[in-house]
PDB file of N, CA and C in Angstrom:
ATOM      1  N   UNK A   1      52.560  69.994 136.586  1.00  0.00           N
ATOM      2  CA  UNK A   1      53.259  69.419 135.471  1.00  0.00           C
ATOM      3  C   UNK A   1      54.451  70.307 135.122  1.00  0.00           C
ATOM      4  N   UNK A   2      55.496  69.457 135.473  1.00  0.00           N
ATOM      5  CA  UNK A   2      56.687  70.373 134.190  1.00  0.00           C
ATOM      6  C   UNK A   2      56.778  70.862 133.334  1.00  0.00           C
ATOM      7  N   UNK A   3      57.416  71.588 132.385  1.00  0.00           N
ATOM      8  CA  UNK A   3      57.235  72.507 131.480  1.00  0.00           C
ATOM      9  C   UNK A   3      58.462  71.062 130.327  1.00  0.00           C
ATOM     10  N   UNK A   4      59.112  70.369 130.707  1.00  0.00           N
ATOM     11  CA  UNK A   4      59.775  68.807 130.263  1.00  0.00           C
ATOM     12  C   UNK A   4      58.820  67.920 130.379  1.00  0.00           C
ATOM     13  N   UNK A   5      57.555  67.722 131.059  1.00  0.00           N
ATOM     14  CA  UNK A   5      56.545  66.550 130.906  1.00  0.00           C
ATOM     15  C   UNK A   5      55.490  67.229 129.867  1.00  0.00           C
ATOM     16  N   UNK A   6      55.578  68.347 130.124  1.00  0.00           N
ATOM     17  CA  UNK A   6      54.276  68.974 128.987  1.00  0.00           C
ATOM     18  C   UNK A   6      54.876  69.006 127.162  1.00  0.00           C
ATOM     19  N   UNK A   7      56.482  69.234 127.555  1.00  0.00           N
ATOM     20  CA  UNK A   7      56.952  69.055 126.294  1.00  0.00           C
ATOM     21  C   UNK A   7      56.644  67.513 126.078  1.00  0.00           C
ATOM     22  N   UNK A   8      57.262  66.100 126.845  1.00  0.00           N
ATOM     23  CA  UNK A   8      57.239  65.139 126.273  1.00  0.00           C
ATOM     24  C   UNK A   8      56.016  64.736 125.920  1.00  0.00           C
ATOM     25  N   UNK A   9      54.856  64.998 126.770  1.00  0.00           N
ATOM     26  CA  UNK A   9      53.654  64.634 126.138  1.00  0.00           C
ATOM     27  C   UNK A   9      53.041  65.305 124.814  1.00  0.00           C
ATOM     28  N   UNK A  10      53.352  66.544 124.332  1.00  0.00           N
ATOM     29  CA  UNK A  10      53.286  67.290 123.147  1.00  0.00           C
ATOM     30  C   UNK A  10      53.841  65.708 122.054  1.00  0.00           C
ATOM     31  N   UNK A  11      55.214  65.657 122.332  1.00  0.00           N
ATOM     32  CA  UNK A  11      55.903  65.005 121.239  1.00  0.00           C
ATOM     33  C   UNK A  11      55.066  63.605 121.060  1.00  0.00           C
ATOM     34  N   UNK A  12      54.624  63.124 122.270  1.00  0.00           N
ATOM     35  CA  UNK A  12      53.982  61.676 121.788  1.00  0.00           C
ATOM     36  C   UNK A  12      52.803  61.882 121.223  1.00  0.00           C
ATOM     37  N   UNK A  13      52.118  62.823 121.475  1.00  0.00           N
ATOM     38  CA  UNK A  13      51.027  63.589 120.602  1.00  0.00           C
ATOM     39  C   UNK A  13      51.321  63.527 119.377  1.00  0.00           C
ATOM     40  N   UNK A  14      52.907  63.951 118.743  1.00  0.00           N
ATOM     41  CA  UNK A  14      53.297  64.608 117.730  1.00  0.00           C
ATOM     42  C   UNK A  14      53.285  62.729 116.902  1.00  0.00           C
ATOM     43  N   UNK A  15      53.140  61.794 117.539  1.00  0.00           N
ATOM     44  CA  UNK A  15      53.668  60.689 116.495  1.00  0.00           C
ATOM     45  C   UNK A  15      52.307  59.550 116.466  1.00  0.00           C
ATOM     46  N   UNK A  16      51.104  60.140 116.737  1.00  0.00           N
ATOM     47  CA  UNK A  16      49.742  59.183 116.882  1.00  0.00           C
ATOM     48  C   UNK A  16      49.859  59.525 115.451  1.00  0.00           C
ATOM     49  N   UNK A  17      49.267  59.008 114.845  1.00  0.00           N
ATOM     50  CA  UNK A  17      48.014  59.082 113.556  1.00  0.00           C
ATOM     51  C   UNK A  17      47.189  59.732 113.755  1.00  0.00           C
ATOM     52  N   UNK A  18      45.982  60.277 114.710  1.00  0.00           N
ATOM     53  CA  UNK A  18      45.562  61.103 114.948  1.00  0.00           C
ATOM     54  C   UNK A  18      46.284  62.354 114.267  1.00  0.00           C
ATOM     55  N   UNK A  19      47.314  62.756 114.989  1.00  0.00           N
ATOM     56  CA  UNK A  19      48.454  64.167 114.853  1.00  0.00           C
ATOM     57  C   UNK A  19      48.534  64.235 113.439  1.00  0.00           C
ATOM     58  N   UNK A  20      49.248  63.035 112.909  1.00  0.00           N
ATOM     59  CA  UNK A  20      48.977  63.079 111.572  1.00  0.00           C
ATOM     60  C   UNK A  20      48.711  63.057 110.239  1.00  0.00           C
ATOM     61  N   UNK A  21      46.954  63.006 110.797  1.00  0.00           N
ATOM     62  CA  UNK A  21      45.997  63.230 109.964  1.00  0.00           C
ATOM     63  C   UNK A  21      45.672  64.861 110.040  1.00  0.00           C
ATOM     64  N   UNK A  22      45.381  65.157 111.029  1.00  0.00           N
ATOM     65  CA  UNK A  22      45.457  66.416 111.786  1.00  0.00           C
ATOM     66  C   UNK A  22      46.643  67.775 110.255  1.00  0.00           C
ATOM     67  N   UNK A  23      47.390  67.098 110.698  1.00  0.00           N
ATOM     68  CA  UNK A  23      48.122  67.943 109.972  1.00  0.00           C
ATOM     69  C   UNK A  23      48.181  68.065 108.223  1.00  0.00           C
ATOM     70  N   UNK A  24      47.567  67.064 107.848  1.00  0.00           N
ATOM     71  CA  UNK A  24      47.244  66.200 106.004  1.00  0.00           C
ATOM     72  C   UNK A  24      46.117  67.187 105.930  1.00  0.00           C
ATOM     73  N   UNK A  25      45.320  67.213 106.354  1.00  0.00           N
ATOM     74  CA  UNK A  25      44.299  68.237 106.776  1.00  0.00           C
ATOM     75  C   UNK A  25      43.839  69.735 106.691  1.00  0.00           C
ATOM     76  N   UNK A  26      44.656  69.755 107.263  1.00  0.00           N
ATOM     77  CA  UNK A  26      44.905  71.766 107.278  1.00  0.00           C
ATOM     78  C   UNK A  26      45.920  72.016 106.514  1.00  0.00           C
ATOM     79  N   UNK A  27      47.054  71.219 105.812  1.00  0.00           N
ATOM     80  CA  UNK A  27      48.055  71.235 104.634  1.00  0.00           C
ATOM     81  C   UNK A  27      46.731  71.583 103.739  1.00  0.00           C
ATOM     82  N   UNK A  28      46.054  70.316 103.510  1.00  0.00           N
ATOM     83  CA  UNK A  28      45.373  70.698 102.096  1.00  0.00           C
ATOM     84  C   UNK A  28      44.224  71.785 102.087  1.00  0.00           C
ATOM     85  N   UNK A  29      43.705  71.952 103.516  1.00  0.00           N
ATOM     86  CA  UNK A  29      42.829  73.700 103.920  1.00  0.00           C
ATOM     87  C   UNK A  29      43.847  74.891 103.380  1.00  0.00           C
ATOM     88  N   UNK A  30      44.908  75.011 103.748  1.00  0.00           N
ATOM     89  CA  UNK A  30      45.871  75.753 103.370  1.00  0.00           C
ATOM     90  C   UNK A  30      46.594  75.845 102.347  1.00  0.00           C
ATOM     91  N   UNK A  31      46.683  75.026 101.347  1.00  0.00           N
ATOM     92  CA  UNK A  31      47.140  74.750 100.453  1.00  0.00           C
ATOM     93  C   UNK A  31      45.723  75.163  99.510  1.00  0.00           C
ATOM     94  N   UNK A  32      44.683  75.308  99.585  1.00  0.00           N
ATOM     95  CA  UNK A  32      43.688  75.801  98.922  1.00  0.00           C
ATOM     96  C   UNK A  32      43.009  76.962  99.185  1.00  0.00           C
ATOM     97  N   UNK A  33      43.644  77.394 100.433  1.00  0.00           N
ATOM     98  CA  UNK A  33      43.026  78.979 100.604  1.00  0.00           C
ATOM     99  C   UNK A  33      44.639  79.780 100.086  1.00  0.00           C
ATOM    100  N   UNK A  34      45.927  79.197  99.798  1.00  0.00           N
ATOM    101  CA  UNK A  34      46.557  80.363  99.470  1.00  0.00           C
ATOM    102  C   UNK A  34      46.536  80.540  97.914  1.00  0.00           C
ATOM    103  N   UNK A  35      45.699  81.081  97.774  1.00  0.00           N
ATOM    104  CA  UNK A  35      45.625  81.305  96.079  1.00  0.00           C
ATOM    105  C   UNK A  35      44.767  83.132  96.112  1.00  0.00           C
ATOM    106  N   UNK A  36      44.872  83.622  94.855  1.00  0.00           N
ATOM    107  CA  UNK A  36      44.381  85.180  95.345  1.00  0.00           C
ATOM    108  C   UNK A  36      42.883  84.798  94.141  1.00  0.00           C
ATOM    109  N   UNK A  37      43.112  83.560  93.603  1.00  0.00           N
ATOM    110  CA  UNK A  37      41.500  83.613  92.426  1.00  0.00           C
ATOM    111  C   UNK A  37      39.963  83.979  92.912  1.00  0.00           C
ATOM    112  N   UNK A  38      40.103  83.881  94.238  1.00  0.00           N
ATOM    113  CA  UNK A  38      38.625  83.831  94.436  1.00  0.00           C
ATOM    114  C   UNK A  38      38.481  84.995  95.687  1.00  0.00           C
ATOM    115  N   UNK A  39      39.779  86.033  95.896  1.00  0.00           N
ATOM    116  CA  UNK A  39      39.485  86.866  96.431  1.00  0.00           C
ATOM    117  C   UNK A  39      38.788  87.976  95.849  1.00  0.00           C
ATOM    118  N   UNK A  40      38.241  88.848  96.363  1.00  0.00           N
ATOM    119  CA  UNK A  40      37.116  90.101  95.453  1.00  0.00           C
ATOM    120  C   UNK A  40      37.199  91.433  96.095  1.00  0.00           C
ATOM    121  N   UNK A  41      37.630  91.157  96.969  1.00  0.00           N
ATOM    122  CA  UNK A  41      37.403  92.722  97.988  1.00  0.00           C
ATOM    123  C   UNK A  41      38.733  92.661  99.208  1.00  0.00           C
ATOM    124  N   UNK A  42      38.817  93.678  99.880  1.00  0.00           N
ATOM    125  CA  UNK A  42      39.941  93.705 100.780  1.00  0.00           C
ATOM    126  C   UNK A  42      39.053  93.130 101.694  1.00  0.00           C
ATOM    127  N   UNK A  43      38.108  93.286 102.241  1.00  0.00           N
ATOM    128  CA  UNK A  43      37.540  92.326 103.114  1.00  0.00           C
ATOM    129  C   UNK A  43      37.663  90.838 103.252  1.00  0.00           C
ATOM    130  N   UNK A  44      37.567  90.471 101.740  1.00  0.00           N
ATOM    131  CA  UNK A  44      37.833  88.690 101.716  1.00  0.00           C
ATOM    132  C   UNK A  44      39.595  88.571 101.705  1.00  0.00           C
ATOM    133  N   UNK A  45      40.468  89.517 101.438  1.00  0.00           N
ATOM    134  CA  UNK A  45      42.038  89.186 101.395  1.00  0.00           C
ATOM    135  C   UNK A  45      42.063  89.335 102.463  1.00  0.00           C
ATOM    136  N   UNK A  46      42.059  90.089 103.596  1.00  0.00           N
ATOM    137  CA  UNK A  46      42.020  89.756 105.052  1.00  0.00           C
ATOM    138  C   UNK A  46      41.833  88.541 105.852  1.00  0.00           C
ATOM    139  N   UNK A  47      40.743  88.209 105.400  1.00  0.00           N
ATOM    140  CA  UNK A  47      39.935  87.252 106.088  1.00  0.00           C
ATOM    141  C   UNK A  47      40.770  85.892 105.404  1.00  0.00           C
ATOM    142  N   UNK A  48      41.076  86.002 104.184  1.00  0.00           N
ATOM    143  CA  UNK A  48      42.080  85.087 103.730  1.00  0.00           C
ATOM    144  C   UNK A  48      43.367  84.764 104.549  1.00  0.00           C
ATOM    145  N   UNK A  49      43.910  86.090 104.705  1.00  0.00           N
ATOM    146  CA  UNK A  49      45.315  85.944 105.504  1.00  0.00           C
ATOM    147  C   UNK A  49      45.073  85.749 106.784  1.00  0.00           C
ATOM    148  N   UNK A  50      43.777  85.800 107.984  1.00  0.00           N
ATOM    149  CA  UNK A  50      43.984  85.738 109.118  1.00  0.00           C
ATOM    150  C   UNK A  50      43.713  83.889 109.355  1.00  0.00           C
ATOM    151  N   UNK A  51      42.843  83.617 107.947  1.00  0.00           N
ATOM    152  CA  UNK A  51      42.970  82.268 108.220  1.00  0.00           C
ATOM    153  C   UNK A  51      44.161  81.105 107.588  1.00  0.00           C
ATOM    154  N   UNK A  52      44.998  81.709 106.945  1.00  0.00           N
ATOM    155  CA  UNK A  52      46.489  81.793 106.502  1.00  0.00           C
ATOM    156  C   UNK A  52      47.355  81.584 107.644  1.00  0.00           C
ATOM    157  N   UNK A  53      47.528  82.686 108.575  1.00  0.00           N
ATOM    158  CA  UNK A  53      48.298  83.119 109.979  1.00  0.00           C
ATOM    159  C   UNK A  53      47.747  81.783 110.310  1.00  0.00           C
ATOM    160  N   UNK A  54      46.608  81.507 111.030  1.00  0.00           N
ATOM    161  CA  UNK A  54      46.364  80.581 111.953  1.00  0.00           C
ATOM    162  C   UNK A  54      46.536  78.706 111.461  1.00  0.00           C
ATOM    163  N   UNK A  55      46.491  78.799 110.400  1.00  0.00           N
ATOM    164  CA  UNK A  55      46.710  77.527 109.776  1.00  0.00           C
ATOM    165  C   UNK A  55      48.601  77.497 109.822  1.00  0.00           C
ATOM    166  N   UNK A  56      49.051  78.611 109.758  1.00  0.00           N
ATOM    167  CA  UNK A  56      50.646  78.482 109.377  1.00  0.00           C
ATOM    168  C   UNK A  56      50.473  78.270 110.893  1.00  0.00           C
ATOM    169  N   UNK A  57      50.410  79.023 112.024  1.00  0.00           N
ATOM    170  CA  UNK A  57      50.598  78.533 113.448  1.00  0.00           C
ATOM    171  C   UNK A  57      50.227  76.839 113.836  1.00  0.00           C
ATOM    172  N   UNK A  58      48.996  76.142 113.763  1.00  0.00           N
ATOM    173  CA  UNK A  58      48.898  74.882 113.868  1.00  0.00           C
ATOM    174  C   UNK A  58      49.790  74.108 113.114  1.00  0.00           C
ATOM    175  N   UNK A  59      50.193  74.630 111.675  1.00  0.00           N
ATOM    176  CA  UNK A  59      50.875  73.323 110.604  1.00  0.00           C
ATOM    177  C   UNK A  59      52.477  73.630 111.199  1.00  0.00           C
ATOM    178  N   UNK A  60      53.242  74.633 112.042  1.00  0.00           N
ATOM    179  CA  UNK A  60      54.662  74.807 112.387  1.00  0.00           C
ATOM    180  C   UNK A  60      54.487  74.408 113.962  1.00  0.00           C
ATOM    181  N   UNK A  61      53.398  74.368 114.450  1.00  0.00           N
ATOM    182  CA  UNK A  61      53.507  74.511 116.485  1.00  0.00           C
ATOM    183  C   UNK A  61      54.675  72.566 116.603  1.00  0.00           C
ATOM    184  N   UNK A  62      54.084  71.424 115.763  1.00  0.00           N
ATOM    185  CA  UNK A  62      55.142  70.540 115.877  1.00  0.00           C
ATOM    186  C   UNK A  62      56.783  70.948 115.919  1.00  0.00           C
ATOM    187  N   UNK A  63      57.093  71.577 115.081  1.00  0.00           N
ATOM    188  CA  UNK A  63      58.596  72.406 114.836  1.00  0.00           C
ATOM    189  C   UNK A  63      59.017  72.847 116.146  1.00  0.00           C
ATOM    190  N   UNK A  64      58.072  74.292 116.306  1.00  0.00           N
ATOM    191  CA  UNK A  64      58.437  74.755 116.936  1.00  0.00           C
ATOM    192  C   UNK A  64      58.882  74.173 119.020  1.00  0.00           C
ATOM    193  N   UNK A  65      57.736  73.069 119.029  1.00  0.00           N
ATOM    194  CA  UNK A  65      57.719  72.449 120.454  1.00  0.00           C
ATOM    195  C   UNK A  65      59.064  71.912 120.516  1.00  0.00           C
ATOM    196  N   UNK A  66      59.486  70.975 119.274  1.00  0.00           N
ATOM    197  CA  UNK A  66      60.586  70.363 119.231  1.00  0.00           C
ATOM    198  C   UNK A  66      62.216  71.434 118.701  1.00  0.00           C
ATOM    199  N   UNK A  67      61.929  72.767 118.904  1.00  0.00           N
ATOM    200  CA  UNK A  67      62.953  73.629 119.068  1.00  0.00           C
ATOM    201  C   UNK A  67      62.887  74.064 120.337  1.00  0.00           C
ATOM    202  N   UNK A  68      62.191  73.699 121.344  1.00  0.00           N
ATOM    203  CA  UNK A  68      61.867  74.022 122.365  1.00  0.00           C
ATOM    204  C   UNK A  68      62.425  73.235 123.519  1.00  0.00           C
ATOM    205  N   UNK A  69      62.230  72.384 122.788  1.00  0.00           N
ATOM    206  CA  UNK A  69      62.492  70.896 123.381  1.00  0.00           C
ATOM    207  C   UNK A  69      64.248  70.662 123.822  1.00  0.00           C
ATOM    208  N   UNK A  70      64.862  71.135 122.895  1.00  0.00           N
ATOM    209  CA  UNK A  70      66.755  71.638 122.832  1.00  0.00           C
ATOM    210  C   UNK A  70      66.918  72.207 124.276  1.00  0.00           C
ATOM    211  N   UNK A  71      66.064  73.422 124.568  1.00  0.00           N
ATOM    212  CA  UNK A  71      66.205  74.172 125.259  1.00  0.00           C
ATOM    213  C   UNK A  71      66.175  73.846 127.147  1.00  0.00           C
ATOM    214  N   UNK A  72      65.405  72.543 127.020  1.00  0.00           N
ATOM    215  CA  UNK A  72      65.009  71.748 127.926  1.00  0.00           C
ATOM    216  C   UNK A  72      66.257  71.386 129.163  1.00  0.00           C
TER     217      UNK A  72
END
């Protein structure tokens, strides 16, 4: 597979309903873990931000494929 067929199939990915629901999803996971009320210890602010990082990576990877995509 091309590195142009793997992009275009990303993008038709990017426009199912599936995709986004997918993304309505981890908005509102993320949108409810960034708050500091219910952190208690540096252990739980960690564990906050690594699941922060990884939610910001899935909710931008659409963006980013389609800056990628230019490059093509």
């Amino acid at each position: 597979m091309t590195e142009e067929q793997r992009t275009n199939d990303l993008i038709d990915m990017f426009l199912t309903p599936g995709w986004q629901h997918f993304i309505e999803e981890f908005s509102d996971v993320a949108a409810s873990l960034d708050t500091l009320g219910g952190i208690s210890s540096t252990k739980s602010l960690y564990r906050a931000k690594g699941k922060l990082d990884v939610l910001s990576l899935l909710l931008t990877y659409e963006d980013v494929v389609r800056l990628d995509e230019t490059d093509i």
